[in-house]
Protein backbone atom coordinates (compact mmCIF):
# COMPACT_ATOMS: atom_id res chain seq x y z
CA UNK A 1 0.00 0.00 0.00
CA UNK A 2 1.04 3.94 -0.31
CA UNK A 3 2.87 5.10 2.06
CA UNK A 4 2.02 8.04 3.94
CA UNK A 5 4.52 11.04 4.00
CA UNK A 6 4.94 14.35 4.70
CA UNK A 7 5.28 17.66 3.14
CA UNK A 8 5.99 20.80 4.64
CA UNK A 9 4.09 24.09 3.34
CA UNK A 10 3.39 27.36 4.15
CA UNK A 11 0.06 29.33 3.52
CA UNK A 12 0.12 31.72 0.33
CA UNK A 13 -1.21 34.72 0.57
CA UNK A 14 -3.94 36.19 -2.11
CA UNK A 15 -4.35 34.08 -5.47
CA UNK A 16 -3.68 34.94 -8.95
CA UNK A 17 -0.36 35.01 -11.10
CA UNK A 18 1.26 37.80 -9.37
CA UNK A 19 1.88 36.16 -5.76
CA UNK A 20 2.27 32.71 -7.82
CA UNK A 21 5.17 34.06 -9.46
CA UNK A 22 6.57 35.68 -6.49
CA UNK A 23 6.17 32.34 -4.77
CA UNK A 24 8.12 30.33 -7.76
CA UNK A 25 11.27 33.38 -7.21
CA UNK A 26 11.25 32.27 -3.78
CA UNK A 27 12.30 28.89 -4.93
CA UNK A 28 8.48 27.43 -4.23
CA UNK A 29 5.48 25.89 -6.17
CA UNK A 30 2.45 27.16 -5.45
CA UNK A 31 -0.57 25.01 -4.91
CA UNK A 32 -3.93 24.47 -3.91
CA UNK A 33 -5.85 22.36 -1.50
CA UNK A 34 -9.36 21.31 -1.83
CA UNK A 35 -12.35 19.08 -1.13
CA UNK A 36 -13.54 17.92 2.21
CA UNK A 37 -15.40 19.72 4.26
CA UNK A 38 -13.33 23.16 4.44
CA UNK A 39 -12.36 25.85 2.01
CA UNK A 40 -10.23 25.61 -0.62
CA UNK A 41 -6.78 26.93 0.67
CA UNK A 42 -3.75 28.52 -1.53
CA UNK A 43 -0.65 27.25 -0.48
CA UNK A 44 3.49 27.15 -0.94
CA UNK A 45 5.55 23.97 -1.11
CA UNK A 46 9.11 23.77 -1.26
CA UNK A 47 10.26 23.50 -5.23
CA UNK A 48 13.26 20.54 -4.47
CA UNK A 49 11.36 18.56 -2.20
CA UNK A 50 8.45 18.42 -4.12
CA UNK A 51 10.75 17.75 -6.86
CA UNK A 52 12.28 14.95 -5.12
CA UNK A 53 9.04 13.39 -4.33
CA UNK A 54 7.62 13.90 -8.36
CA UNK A 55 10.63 12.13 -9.49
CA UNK A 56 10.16 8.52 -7.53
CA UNK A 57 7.61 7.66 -10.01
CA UNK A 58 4.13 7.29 -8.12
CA UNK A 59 3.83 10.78 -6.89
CA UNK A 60 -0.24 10.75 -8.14
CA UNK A 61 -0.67 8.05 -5.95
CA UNK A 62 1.19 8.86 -3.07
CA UNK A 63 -0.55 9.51 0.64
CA UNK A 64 1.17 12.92 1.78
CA UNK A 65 0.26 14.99 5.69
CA UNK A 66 0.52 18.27 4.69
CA UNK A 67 2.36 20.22 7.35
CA UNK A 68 2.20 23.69 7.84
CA UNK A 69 0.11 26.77 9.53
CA UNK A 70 -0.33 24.59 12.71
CA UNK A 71 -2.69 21.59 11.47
CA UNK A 72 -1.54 18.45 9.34
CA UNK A 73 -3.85 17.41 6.40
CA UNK A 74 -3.69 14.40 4.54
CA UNK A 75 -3.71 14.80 0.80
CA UNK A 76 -3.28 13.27 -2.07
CA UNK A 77 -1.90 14.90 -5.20
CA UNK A 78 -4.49 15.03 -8.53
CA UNK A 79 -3.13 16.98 -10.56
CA UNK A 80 0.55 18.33 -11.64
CA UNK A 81 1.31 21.12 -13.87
CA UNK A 82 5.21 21.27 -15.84
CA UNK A 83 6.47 24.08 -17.38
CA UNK A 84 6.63 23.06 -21.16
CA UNK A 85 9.93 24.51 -21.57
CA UNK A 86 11.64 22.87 -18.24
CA UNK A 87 9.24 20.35 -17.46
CA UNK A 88 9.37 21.29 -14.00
CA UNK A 89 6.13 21.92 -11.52
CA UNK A 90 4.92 24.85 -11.71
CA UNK A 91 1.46 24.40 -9.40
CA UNK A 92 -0.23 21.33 -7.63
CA UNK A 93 -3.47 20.29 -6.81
CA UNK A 94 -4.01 18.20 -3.54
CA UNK A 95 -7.38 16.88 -2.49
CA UNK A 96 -8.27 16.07 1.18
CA UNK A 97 -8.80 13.19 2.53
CA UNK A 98 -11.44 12.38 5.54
CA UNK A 99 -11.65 9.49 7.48
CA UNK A 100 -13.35 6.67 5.39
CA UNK A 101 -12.90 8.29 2.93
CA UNK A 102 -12.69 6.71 -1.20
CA UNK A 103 -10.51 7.93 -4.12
CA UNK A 104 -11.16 7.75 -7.98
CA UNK A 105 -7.46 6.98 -8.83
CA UNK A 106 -5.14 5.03 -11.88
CA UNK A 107 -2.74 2.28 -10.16
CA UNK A 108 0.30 1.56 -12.67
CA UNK A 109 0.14 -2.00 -13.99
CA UNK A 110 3.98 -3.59 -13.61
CA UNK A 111 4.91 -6.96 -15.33
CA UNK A 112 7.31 -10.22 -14.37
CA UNK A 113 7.94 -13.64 -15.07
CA UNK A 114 8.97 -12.64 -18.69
CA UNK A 115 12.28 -14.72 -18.21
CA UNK A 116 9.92 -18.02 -17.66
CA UNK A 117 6.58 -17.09 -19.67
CA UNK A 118 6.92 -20.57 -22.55
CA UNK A 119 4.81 -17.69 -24.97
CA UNK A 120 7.85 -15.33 -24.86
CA UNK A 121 10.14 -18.31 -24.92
CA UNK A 122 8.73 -19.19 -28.33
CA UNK A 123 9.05 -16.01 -29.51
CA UNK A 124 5.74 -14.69 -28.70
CA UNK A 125 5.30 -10.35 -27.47
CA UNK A 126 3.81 -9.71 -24.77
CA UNK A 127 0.96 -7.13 -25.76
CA UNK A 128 0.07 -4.55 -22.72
CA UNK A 129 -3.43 -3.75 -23.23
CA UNK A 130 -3.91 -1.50 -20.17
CA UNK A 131 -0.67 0.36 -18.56
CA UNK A 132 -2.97 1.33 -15.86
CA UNK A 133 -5.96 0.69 -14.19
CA UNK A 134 -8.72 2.95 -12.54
CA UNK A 135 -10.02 1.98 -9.36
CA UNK A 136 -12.29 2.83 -6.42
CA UNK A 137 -10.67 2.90 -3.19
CA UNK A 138 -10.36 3.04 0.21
CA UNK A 139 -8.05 6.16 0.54
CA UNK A 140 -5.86 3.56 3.49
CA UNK A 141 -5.40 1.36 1.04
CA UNK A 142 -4.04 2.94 -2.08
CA UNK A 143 -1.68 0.27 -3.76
CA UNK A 144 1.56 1.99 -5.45
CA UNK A 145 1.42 -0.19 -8.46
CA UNK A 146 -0.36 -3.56 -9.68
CA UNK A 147 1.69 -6.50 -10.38
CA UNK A 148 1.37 -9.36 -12.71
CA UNK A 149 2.78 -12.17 -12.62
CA UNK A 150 2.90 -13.38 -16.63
CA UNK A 151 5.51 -16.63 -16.09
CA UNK A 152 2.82 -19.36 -17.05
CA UNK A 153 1.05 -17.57 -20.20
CA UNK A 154 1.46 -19.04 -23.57
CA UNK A 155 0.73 -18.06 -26.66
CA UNK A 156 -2.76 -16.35 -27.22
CA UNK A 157 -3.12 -15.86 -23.48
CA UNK A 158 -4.08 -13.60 -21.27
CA UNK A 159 -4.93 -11.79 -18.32
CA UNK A 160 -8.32 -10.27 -17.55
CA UNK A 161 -9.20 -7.67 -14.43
CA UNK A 162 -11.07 -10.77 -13.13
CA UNK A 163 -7.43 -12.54 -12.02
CA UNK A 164 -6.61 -9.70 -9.96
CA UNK A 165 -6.35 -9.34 -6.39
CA UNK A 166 -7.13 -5.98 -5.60
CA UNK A 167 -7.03 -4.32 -1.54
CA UNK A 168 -9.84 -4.69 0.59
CA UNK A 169 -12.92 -2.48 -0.38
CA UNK A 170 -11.33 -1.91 -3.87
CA UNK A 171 -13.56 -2.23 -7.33
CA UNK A 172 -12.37 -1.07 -11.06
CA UNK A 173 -14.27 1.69 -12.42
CA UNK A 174 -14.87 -0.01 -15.29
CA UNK A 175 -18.28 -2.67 -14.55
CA UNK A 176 -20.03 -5.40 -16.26
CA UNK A 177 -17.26 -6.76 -18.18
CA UNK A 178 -13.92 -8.92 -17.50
CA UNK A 179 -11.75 -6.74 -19.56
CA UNK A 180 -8.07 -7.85 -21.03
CA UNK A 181 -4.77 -6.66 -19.16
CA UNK A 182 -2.39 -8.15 -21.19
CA UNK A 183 -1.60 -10.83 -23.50
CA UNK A 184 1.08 -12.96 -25.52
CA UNK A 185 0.48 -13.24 -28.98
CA UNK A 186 2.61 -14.05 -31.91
CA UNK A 187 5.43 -12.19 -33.80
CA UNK A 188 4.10 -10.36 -36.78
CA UNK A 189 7.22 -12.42 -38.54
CA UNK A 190 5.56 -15.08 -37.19
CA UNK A 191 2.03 -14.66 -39.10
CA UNK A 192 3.50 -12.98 -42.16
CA UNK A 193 5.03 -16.48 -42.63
CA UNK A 194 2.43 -18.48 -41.83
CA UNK A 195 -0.10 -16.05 -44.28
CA UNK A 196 2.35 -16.55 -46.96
CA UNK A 197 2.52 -20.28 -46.41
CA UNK A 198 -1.08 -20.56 -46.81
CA UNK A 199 -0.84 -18.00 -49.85
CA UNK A 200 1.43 -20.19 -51.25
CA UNK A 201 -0.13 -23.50 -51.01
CA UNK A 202 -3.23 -22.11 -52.74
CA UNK A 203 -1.43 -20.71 -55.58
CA UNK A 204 -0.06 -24.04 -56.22
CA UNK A 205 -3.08 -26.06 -56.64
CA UNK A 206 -3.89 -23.61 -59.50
CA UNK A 207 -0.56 -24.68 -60.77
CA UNK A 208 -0.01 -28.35 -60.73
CA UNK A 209 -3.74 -28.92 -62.22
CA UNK A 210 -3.00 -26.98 -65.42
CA UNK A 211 0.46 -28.66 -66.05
CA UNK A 212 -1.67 -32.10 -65.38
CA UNK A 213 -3.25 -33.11 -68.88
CA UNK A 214 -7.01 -33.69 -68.61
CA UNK A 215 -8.69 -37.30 -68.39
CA UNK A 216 -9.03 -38.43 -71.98
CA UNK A 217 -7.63 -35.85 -73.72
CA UNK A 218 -5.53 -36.45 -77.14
CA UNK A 219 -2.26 -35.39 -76.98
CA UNK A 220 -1.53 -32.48 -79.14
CA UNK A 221 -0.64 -33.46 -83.26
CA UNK A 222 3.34 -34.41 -83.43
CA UNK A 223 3.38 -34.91 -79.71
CA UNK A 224 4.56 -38.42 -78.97
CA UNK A 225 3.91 -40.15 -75.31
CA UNK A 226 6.46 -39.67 -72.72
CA UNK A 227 6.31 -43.63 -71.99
CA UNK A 228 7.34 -43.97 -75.52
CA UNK A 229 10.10 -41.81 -76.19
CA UNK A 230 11.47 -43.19 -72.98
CA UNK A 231 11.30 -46.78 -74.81
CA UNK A 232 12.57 -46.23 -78.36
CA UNK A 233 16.31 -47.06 -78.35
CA UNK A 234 18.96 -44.65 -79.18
CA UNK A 235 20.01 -44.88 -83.05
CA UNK A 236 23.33 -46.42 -84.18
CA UNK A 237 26.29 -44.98 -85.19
């Protein structure tokens, strides 16, 4: 499960892009809280530690305690803004989260047992249908990433949501239907050959029946039998 962590802030005084830009010169990134049962709230985080915490990988689905203006809040980020140029934040979005309280959020899907999977072995790909997957959960319960184990699929298998086991209390957003996760199939080499085997096989039916001479047909005027050229001896010297 996520792992809950904190973040130090400060409050930001008034809103707009002037204080937002003073706030970035100061070395933070502004940001916002919201949801719950309180006001929204403008807010400063330091710019490297919020850095630090963006570049682990699961940052969107990482618990955080908000610390700062004597309260802690737990949070969790939704949103991230990069500057197009840098690609470095430039403002955050944190939601609040209550006590029993559920999250709308995508869980990265992660992938082993490719060393072992007999598909891959024969040269089968393994084709990643969903790189995520959007549940409904228990905000204590966020996992970090989903893992599947693909060491026993074969060739034109595959995994559905169904084989999952997600946390306690946890559902996909996606209902009524047992959709794919990933699969092996076969190399395109793989059914380019086989296409043009079939191709070919067809093609020489065609072929072999018109060199064949036709049940009871005469053979052509000066054309002598094959059985009896073979059997007429070669002439003297």
């Amino acid at each position: 499960m996520a792992q809950v962590q904190e973040l130090k802030i400060e409050t930001r005084d008034g809103t707009g892009k002037g204080p937002a830009y003073q706030a970035r010169q100061k070395g933070f990134i502004p940001a916002v809280v919201y949801g719950g049962s309180a006001q929204p709230e403008n807010i400063n985080v330091d710019g490297r530690t919020l850095e630090r915490h963006i570049e682990k990988g699961s940052f969107l689905t990482t618990l955080l305690v908000l610390d700062g203006a004597g309260k802690k809040t737990r949070v969790i980020p939704r949103q991230v803004q990069l500057d197009p140029v840098s690609d470095r934040p430039v403002h955050v979005d944190f939601m609040r989260l209550e006590d029993g309280a559920t999250v709308r959020i995508k869980i990265p899907v992660h992938f082993r047992g490719q060393a072992e999977s007999p598909g891959l072995k024969k040269g089968g790909v393994l084709n990643i249908v969903r790189h995520t997957v959007e549940l409904i959960t228990p905000a204590d319960k966020i996992p970090q990433a989903i893992t599947i184990d693909v060491a026993k699929l074969d060739i034109n298998e595959s995994v559905h949501i169904s084989a999952l086991e997600l946390p306690e209390g946890a559902r996909p957003v996606i209902r009524g239907r047992d959709f794919t996760i990933c699969s092996i199939v076969a190399p395109t080499s793989v059914k380019e050959e086989q296409r043009a085997a079939a191709a070919g096989g067809d093609a020489a039916a065609p072929e072999a029946a018109a060199a064949a001479p036709a049940a009871g047909a005469k053979p052509a005027a000066g054309a002598k039998p094959a059985a009896a050229a073979a059997a007429k001896p070669a002439a003297k010297k």
